[in-house]
N, C-alpha and C. Protein backbone atom coordinates (compact mmCIF):
# COMPACT_ATOMS: atom_id res chain seq x y z
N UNK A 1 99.41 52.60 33.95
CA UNK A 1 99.46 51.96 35.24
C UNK A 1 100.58 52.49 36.10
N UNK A 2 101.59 52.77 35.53
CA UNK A 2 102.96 53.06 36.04
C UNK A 2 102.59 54.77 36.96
N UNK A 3 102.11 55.34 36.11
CA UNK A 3 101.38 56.92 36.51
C UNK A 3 100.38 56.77 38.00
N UNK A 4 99.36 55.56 37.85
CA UNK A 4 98.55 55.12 38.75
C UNK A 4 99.43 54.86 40.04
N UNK A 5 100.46 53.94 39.62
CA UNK A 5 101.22 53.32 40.97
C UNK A 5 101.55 54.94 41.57
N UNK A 6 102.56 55.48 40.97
CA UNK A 6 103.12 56.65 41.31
C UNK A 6 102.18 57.93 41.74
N UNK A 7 101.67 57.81 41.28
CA UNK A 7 100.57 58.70 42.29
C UNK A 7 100.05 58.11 43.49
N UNK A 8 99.88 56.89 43.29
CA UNK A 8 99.53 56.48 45.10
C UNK A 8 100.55 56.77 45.78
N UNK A 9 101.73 56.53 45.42
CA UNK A 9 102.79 56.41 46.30
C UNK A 9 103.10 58.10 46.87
N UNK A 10 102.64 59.15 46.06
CA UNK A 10 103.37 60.23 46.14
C UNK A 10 102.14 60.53 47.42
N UNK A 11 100.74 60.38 47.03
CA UNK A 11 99.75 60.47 48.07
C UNK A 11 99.52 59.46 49.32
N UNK A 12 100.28 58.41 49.30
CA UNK A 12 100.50 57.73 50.62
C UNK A 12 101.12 58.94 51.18
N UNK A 13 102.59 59.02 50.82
CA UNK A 13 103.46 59.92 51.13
C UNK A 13 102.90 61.59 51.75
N UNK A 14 102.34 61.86 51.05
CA UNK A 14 101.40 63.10 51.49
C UNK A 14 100.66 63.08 52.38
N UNK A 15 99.73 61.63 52.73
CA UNK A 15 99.21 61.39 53.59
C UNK A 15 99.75 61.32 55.04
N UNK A 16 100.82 60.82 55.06
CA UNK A 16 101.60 60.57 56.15
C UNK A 16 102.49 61.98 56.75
N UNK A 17 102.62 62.89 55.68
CA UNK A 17 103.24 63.90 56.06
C UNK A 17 102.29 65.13 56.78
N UNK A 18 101.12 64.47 56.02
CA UNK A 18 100.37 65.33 57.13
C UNK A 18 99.23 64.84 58.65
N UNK A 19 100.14 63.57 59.07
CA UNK A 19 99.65 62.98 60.16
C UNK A 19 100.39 63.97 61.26
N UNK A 20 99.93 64.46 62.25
CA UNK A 20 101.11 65.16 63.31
C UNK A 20 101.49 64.03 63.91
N UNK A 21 102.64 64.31 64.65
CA UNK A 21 103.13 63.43 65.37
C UNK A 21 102.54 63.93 67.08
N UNK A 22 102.49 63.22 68.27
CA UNK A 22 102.31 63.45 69.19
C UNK A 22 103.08 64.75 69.55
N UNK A 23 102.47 65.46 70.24
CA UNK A 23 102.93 66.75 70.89
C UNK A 23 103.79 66.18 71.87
N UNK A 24 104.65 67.59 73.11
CA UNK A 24 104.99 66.98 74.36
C UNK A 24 103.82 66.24 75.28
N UNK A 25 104.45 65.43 75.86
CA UNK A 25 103.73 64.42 77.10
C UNK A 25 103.61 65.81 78.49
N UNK A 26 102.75 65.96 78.65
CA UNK A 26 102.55 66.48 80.14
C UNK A 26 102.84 65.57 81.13
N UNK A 27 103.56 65.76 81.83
CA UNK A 27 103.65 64.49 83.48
C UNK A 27 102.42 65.32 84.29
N UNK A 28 101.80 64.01 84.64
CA UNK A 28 100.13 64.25 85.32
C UNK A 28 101.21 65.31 86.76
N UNK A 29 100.13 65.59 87.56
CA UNK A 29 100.46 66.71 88.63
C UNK A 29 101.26 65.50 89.54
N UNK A 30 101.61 65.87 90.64
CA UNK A 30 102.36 64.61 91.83
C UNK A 30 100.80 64.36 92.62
N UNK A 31 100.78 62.87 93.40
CA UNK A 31 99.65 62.62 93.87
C UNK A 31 99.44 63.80 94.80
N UNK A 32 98.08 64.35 95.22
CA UNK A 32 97.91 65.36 96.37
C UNK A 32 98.09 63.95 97.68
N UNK A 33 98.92 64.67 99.08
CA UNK A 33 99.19 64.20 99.72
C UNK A 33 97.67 63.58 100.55
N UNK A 34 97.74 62.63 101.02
CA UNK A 34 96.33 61.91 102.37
C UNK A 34 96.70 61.93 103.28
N UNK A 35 95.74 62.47 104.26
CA UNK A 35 95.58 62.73 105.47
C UNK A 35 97.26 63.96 105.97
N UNK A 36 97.57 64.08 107.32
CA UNK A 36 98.07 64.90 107.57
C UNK A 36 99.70 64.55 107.77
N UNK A 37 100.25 63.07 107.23
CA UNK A 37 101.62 63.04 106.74
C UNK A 37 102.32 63.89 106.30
N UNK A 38 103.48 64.18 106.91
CA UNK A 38 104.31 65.54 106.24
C UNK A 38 104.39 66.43 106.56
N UNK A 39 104.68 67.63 106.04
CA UNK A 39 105.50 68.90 107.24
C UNK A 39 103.96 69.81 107.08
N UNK A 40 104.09 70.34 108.05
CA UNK A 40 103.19 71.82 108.12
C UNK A 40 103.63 72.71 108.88
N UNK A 41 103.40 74.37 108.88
CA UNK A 41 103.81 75.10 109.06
C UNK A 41 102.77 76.15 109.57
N UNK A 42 103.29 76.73 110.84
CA UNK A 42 102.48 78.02 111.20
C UNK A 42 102.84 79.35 110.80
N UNK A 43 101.59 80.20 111.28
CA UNK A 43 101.87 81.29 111.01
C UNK A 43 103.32 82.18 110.99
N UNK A 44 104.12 81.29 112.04
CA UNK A 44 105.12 81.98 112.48
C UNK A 44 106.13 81.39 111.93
N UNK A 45 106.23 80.21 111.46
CA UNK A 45 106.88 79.77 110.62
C UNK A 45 107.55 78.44 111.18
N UNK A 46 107.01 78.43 112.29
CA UNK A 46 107.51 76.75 113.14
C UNK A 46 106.81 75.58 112.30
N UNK A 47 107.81 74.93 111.68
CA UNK A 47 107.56 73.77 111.02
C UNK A 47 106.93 72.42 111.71
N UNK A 48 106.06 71.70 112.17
CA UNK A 48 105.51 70.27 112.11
C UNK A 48 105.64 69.72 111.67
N UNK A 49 105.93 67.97 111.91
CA UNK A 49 106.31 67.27 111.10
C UNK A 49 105.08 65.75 111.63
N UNK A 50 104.72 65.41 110.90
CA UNK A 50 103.71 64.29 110.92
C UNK A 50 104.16 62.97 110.26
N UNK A 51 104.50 62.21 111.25
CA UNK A 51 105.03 60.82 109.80
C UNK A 51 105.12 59.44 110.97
N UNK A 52 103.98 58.74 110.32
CA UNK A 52 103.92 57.03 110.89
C UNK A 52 103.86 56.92 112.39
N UNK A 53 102.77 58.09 112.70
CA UNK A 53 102.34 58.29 114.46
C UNK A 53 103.09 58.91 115.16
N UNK A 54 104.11 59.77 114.02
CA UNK A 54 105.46 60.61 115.16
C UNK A 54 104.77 62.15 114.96
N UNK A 55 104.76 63.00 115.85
CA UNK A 55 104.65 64.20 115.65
C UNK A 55 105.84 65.02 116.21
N UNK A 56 106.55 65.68 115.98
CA UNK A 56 107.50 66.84 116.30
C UNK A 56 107.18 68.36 115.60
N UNK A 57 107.91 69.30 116.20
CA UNK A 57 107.88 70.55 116.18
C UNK A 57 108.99 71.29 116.50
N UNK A 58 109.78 71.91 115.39
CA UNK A 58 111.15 72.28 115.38
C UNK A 58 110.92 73.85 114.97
N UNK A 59 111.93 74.79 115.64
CA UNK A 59 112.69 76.24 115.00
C UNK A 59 112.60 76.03 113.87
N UNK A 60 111.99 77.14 113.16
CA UNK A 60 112.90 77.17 112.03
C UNK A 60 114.10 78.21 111.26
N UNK A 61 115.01 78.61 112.45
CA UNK A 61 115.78 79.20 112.37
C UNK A 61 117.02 78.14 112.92
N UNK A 62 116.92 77.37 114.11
CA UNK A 62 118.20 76.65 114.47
C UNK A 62 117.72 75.44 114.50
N UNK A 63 116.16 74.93 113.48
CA UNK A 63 116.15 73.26 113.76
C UNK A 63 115.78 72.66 115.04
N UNK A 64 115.60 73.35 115.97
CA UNK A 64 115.85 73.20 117.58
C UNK A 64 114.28 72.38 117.44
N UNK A 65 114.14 71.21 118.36
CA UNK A 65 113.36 70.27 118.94
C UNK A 65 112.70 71.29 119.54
N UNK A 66 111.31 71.75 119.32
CA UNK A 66 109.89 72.73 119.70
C UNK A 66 109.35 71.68 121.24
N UNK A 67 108.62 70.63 120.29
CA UNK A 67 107.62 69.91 120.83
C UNK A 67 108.00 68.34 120.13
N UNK A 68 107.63 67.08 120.82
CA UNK A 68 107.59 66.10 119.94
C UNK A 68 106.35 65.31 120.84
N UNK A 69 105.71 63.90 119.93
CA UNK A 69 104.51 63.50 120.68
C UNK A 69 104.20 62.13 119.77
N UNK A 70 102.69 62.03 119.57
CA UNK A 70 102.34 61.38 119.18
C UNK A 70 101.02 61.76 118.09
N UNK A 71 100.90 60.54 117.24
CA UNK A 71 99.22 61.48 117.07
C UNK A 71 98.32 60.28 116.45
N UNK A 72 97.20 60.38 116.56
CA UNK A 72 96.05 59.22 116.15
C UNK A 72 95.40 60.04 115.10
N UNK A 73 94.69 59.41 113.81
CA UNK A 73 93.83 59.85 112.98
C UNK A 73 92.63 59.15 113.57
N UNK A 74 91.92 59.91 114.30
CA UNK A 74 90.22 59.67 114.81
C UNK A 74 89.47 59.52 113.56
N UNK A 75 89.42 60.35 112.50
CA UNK A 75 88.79 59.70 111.64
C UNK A 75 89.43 60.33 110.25
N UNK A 76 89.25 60.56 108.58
CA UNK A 76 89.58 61.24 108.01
C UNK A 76 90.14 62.55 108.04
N UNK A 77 89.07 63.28 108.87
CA UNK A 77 89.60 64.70 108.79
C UNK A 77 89.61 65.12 110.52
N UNK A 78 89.98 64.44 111.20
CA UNK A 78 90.01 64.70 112.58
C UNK A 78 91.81 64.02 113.53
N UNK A 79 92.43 64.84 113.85
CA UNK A 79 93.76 63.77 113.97
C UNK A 79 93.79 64.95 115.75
N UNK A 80 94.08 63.59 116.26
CA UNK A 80 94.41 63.96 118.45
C UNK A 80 96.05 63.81 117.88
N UNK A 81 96.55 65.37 118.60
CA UNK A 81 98.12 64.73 119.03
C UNK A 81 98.42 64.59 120.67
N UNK A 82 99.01 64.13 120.74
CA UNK A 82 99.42 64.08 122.77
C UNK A 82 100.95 64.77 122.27
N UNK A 83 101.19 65.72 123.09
CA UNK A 83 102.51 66.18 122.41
C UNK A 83 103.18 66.51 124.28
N UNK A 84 104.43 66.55 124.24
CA UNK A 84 105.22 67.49 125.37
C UNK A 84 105.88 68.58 124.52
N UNK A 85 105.82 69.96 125.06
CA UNK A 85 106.59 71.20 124.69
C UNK A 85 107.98 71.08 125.93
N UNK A 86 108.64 70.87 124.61
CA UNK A 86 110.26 71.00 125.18
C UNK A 86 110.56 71.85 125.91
N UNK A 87 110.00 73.16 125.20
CA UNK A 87 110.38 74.55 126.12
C UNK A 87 109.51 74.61 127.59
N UNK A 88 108.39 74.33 127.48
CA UNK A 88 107.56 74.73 128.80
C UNK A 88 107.70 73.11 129.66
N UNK A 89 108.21 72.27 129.24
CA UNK A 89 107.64 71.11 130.17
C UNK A 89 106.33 70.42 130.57
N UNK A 90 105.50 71.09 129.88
CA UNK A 90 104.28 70.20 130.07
C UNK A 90 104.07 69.56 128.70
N UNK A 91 102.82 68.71 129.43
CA UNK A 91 101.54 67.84 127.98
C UNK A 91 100.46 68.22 127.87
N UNK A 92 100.24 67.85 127.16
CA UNK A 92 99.32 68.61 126.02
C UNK A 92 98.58 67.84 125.13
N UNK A 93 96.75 67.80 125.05
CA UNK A 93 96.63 66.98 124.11
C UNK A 93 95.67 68.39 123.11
N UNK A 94 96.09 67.95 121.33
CA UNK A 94 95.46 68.92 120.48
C UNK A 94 94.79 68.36 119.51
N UNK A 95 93.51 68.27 119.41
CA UNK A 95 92.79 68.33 118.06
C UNK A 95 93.09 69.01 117.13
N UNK A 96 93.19 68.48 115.75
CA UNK A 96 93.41 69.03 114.75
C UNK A 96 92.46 68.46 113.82
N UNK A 97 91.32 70.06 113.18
CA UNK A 97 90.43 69.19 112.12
C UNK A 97 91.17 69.36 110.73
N UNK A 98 91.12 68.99 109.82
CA UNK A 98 91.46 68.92 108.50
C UNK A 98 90.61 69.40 106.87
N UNK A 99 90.69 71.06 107.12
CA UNK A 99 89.71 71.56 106.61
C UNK A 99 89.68 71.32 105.40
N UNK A 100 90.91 71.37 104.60
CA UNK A 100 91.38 71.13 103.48
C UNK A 100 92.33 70.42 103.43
N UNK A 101 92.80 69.98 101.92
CA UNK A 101 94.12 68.76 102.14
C UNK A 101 95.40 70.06 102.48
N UNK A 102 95.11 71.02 102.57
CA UNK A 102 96.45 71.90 103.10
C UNK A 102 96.23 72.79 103.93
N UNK A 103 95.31 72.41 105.28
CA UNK A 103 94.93 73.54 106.52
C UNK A 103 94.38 72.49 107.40
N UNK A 104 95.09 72.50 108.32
CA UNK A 104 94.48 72.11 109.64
C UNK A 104 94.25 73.68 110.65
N UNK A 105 92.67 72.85 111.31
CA UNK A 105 92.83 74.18 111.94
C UNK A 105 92.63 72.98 113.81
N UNK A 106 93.58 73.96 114.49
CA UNK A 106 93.52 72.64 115.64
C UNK A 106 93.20 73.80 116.95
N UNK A 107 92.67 73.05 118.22
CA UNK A 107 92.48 73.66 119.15
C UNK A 107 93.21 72.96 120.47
N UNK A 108 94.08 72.97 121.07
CA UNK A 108 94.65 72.70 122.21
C UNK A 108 93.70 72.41 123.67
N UNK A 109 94.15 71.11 124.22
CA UNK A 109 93.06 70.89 125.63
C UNK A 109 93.08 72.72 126.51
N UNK A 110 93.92 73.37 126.46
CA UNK A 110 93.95 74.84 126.79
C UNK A 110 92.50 75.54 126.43
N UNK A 111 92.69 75.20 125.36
CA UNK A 111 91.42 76.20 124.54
C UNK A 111 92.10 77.06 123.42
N UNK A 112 93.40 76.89 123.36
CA UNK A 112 93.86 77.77 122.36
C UNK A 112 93.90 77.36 120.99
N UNK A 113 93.74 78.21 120.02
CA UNK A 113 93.34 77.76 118.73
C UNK A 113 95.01 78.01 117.93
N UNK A 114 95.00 77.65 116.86
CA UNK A 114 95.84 77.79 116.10
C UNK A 114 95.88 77.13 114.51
N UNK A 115 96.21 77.43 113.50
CA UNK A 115 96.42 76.77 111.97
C UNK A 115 97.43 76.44 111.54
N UNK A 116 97.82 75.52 110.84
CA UNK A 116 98.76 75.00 110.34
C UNK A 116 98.87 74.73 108.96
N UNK A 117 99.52 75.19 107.84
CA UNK A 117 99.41 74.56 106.25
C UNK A 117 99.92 74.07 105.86
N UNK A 118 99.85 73.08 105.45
CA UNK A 118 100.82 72.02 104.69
C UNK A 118 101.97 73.10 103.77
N UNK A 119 102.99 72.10 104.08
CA UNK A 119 104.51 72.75 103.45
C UNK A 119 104.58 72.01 102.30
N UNK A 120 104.82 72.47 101.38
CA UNK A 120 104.79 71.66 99.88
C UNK A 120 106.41 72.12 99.31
């Protein structure tokens, strides 16, 4: 009996040594951002900033105040800004559609087109 006990015990033991233990934890990705909150950036490298109906538009060499405004989400992927350009003195209203969660592509009451990508 004594042989019996001791062999379970040595094969509990065995058993357990070959349980793995959990690997590393992956941290899930960060949420992808909604709608057009947060910085974006043009071709040229002038940063946008989108946050709680504020829109601005700064240098990004001296920070310098571009443009600042307003902006409405018309629907998911459709956002109106009303903006003034600091430098030229006028207003301005721009559609921006939301092609992807990191590209707006927008067209100005002008007619002029332009893209913007989310800054991550």
């Amino acid at each position: 009996m004594k042989i019996k006990g001791a062999l379970a015990v040595v094969a509990a033991a065995m058993l357990t040594a070959c349980v793995s233990s959990p690997g590393p934890r992956i941290a899930p990705p960060p949420p992808q951002p909604q709608g057009v909150e947060g910085s974006w950036v043009d071709p040229n490298g002038i940063v946008s900033t989108f946050q709680g109906g504020t829109f601005n538009t700064r240098a990004t060499d001296t920070n310098a105040l571009l443009a600042s405004g307003t902006y409405t989400n018309v629907s998911p992927t459709l956002v109106e800004i009303n903006m003034t350009s600091i430098v030229r003195q006028t207003q301005s209203r721009v559609n921006c559609a939301m092609v992807s969660p990191s590209q707006l592509n927008c067209t100005a009451d002008s007619g002029s087109q332009f893209s913007l990508t989310r800054r991550i």
